[in-house]
C-alpha atoms as a PDB file:
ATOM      1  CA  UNK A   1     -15.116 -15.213  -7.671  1.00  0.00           C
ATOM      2  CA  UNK A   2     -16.287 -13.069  -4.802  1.00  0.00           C
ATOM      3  CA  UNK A   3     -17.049  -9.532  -6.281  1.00  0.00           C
ATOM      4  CA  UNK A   4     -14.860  -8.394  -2.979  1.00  0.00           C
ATOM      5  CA  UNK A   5     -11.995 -10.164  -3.929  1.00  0.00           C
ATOM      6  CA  UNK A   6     -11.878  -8.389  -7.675  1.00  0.00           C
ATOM      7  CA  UNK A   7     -12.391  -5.409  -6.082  1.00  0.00           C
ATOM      8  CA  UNK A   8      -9.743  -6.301  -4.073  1.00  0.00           C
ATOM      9  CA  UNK A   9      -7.458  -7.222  -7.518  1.00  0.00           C
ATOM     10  CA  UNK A  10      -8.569  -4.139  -9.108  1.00  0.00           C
ATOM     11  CA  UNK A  11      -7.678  -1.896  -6.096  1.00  0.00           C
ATOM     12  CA  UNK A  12      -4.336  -3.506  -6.626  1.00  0.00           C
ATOM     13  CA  UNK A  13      -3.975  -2.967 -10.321  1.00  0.00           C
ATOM     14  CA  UNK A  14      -5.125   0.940  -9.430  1.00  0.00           C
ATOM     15  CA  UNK A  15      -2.151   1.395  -6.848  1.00  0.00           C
ATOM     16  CA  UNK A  16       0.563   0.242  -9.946  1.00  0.00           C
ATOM     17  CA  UNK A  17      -1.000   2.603 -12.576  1.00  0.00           C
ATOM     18  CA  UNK A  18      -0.930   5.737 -10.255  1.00  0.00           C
ATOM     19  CA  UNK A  19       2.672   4.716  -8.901  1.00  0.00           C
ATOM     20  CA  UNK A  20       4.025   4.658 -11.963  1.00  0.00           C
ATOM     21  CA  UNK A  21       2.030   8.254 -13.236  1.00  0.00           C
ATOM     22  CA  UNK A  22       3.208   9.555  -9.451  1.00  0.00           C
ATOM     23  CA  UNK A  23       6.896   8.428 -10.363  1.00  0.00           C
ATOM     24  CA  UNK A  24       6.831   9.830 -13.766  1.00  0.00           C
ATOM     25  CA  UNK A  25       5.587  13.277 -12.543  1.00  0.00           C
ATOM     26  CA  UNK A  26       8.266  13.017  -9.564  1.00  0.00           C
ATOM     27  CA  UNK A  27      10.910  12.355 -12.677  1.00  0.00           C
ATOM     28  CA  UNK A  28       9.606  15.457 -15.035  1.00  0.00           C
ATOM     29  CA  UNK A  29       9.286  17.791 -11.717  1.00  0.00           C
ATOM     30  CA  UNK A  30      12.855  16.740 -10.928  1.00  0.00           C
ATOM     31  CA  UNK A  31      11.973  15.751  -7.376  1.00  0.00           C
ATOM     32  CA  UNK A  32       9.813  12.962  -5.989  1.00  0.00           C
ATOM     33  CA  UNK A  33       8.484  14.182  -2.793  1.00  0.00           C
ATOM     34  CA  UNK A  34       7.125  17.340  -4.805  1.00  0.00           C
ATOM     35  CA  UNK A  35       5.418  14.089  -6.480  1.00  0.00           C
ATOM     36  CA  UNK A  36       4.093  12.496  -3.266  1.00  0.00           C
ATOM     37  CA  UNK A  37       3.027  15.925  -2.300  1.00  0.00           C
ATOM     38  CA  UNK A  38       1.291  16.811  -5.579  1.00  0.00           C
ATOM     39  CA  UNK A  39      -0.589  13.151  -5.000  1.00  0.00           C
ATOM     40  CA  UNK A  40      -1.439  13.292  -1.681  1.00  0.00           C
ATOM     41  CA  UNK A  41      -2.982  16.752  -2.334  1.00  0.00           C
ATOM     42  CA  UNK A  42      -5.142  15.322  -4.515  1.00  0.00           C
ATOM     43  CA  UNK A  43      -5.838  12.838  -2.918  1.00  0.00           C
ATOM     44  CA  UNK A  44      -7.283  14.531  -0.193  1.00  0.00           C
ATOM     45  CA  UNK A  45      -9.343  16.870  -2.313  1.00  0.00           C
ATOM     46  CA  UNK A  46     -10.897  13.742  -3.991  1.00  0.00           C
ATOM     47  CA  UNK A  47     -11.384  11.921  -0.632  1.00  0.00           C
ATOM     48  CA  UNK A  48     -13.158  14.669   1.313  1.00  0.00           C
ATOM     49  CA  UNK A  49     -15.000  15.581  -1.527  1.00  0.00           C
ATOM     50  CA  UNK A  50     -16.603  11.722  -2.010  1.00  0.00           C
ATOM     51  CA  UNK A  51     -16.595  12.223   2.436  1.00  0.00           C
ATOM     52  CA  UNK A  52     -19.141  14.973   2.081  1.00  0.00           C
ATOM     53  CA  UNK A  53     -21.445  13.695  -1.164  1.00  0.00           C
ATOM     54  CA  UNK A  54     -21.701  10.193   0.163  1.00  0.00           C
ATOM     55  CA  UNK A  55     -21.543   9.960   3.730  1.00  0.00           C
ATOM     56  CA  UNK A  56     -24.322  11.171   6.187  1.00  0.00           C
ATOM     57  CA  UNK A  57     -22.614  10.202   9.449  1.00  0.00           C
ATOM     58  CA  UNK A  58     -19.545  12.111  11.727  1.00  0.00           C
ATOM     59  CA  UNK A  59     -18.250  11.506  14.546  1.00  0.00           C
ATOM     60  CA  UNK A  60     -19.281  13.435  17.804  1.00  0.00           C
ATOM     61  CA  UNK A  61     -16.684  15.103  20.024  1.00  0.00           C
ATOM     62  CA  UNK A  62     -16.683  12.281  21.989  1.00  0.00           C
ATOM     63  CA  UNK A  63     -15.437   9.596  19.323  1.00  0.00           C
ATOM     64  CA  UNK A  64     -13.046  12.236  18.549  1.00  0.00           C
ATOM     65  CA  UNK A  65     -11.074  12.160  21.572  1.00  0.00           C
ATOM     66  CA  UNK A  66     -11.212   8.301  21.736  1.00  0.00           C
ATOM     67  CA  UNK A  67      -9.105   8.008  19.214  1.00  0.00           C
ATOM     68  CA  UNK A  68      -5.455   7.542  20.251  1.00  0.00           C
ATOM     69  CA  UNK A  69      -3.020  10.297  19.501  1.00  0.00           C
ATOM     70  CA  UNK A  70      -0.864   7.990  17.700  1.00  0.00           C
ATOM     71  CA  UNK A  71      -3.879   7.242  15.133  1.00  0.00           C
ATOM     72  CA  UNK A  72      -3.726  10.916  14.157  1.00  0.00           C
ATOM     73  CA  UNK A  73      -0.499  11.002  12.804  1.00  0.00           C
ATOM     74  CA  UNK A  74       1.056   7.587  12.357  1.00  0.00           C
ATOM     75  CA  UNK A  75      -0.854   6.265   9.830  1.00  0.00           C
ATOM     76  CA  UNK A  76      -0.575   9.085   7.326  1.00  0.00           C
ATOM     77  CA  UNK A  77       3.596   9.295   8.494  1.00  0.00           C
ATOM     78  CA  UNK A  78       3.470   5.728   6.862  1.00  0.00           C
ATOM     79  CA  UNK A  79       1.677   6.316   4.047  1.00  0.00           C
ATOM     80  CA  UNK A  80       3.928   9.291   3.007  1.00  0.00           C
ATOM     81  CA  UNK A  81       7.117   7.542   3.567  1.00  0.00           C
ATOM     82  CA  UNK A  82       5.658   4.659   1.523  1.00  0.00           C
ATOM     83  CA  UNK A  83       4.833   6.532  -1.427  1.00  0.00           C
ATOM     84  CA  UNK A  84       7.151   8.425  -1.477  1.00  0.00           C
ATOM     85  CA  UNK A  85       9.676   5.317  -1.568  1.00  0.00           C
ATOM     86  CA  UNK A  86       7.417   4.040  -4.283  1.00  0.00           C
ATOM     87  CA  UNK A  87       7.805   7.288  -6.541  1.00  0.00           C
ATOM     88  CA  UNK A  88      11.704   7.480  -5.733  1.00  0.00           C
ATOM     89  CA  UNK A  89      12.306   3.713  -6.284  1.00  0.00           C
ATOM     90  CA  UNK A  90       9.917   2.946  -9.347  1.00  0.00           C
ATOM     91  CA  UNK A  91      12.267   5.276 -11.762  1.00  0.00           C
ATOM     92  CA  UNK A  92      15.239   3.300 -10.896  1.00  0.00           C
ATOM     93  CA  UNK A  93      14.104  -0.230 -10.587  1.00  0.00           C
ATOM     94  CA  UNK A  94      10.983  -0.705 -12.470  1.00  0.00           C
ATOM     95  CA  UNK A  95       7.612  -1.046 -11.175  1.00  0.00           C
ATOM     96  CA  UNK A  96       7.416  -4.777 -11.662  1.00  0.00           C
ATOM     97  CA  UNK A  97      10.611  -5.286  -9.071  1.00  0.00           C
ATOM     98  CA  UNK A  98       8.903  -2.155  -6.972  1.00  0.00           C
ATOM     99  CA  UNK A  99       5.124  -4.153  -6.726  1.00  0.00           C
ATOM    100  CA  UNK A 100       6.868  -7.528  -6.445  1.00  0.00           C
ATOM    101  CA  UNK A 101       9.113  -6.452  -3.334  1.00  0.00           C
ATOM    102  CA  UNK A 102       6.480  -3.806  -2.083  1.00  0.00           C
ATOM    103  CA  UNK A 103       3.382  -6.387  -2.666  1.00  0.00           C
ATOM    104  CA  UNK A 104       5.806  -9.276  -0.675  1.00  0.00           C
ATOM    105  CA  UNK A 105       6.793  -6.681   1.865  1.00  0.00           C
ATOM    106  CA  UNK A 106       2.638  -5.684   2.639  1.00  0.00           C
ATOM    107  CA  UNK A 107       1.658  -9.508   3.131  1.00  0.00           C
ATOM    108  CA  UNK A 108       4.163 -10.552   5.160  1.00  0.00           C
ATOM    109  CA  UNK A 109       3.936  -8.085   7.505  1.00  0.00           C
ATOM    110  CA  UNK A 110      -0.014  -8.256   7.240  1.00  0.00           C
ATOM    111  CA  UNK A 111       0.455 -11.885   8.523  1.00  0.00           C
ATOM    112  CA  UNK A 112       1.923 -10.818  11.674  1.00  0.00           C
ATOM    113  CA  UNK A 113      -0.003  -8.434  12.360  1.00  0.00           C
ATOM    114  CA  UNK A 114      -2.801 -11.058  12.049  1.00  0.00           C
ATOM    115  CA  UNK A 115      -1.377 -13.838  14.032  1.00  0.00           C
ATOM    116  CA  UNK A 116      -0.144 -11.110  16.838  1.00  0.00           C
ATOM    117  CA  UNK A 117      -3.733  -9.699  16.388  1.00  0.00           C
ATOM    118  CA  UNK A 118      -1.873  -6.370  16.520  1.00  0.00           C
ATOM    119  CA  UNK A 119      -3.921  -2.978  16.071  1.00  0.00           C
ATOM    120  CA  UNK A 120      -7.216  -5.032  17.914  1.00  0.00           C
ATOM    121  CA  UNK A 121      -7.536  -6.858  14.945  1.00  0.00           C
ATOM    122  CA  UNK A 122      -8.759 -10.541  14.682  1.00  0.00           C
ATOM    123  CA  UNK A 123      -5.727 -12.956  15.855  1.00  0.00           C
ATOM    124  CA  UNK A 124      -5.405 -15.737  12.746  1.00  0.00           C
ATOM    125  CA  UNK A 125      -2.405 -17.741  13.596  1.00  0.00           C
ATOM    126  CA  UNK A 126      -0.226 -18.348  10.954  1.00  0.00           C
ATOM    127  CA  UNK A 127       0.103 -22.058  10.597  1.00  0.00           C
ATOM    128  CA  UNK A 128       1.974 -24.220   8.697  1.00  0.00           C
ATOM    129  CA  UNK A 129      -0.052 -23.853   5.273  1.00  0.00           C
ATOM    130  CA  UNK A 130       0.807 -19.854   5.498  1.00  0.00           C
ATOM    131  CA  UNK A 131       4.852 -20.553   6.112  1.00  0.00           C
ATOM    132  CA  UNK A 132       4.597 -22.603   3.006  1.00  0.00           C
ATOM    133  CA  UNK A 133       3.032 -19.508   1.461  1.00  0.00           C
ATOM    134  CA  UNK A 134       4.777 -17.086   2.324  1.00  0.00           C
ATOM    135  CA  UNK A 135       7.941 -18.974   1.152  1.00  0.00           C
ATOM    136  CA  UNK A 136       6.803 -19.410  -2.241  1.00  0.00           C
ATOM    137  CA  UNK A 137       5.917 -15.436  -2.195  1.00  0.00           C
ATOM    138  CA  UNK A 138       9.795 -15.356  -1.500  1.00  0.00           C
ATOM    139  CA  UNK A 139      10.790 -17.338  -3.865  1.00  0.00           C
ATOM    140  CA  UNK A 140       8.238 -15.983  -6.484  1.00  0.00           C
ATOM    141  CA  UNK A 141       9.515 -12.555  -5.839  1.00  0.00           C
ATOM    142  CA  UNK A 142      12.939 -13.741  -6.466  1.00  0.00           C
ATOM    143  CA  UNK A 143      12.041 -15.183  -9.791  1.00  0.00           C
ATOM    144  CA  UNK A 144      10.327 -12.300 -10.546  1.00  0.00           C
ATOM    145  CA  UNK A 145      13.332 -10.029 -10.363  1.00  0.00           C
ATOM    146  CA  UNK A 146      15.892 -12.454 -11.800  1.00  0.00           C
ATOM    147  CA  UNK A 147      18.302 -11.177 -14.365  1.00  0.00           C
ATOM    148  CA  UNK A 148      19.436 -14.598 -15.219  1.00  0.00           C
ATOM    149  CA  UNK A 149      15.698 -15.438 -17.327  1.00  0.00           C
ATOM    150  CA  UNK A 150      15.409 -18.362 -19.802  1.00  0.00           C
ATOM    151  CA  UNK A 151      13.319 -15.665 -21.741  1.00  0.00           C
ATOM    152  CA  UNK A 152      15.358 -13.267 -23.255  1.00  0.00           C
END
């Protein structure tokens, strides 16, 4: 296996262990968007600090204004709405429905992004092969969250 791809996996396995902690801190703080907050403020301590001891590169005033205004603001808009749905919903659903429904929700829409080519991003059509895929990723996520279990 491609060391990228368990990289990839572990990345993965990272994001369910600190939604959970970041739910269970929302819970005992009595509110999950003091949760998000809390996260995302450490977060950003963490990231600039690995910014400034590992990168020797910035961008010049010039690739600064480049970048579109909606780059600036959307991205992290997303990302706060999406954890904090993560830390809100994980307490009353579970994290296994939460991943399953959140993990189905990321690669279908990554899939049209990539076949629109959206965000100047490679266009990779989605073909037949990728419907059946994407189906069983349905389907999968349905079993996943069924009540009705042969394994009780």
């Amino acid at each position: 296996m491609n060391i990228l791809y368990l990289l990839a996996f572990t990345a993965g396995a990272a994001i369910a262990v600190q939604a959970t902690m970041n739910a269970q801190l929302g819970v005992l703080l009595k509110n999950s968007m003091l949760g998000t907050s809390i996260a995302f403020l450490v977060a950003f301590i963490f990231t600039v600090s690995a910014m400034f001891s590992n990168s020797n590169q910035y961008p010049n005033i010039i690739d600064i204004k480049a970048v579109p205004t909606y780059l600036w603001f959307t991205g992290g808009m997303l990302s706060a709405f999406g954890v904090g749905v993560f830390y809100y919903l994980i307490p009353k659903i579970g994290v296994g429905s939460m991943m399953s429904f959140a993990l189905a929700g990321q690669i279908l829409f990554a899939m049209l992004i990539s076949h629109f080519g959206w965000f100047n991003f490679p266009e990779k059509p989605i073909n037949f092969e990728k419907l059946v895929g994407a189906a069983l990723l349905i389907i999968s996520v349905l079993l996943i969250n069924s009540e009705s279990g042969y394994a009780h």
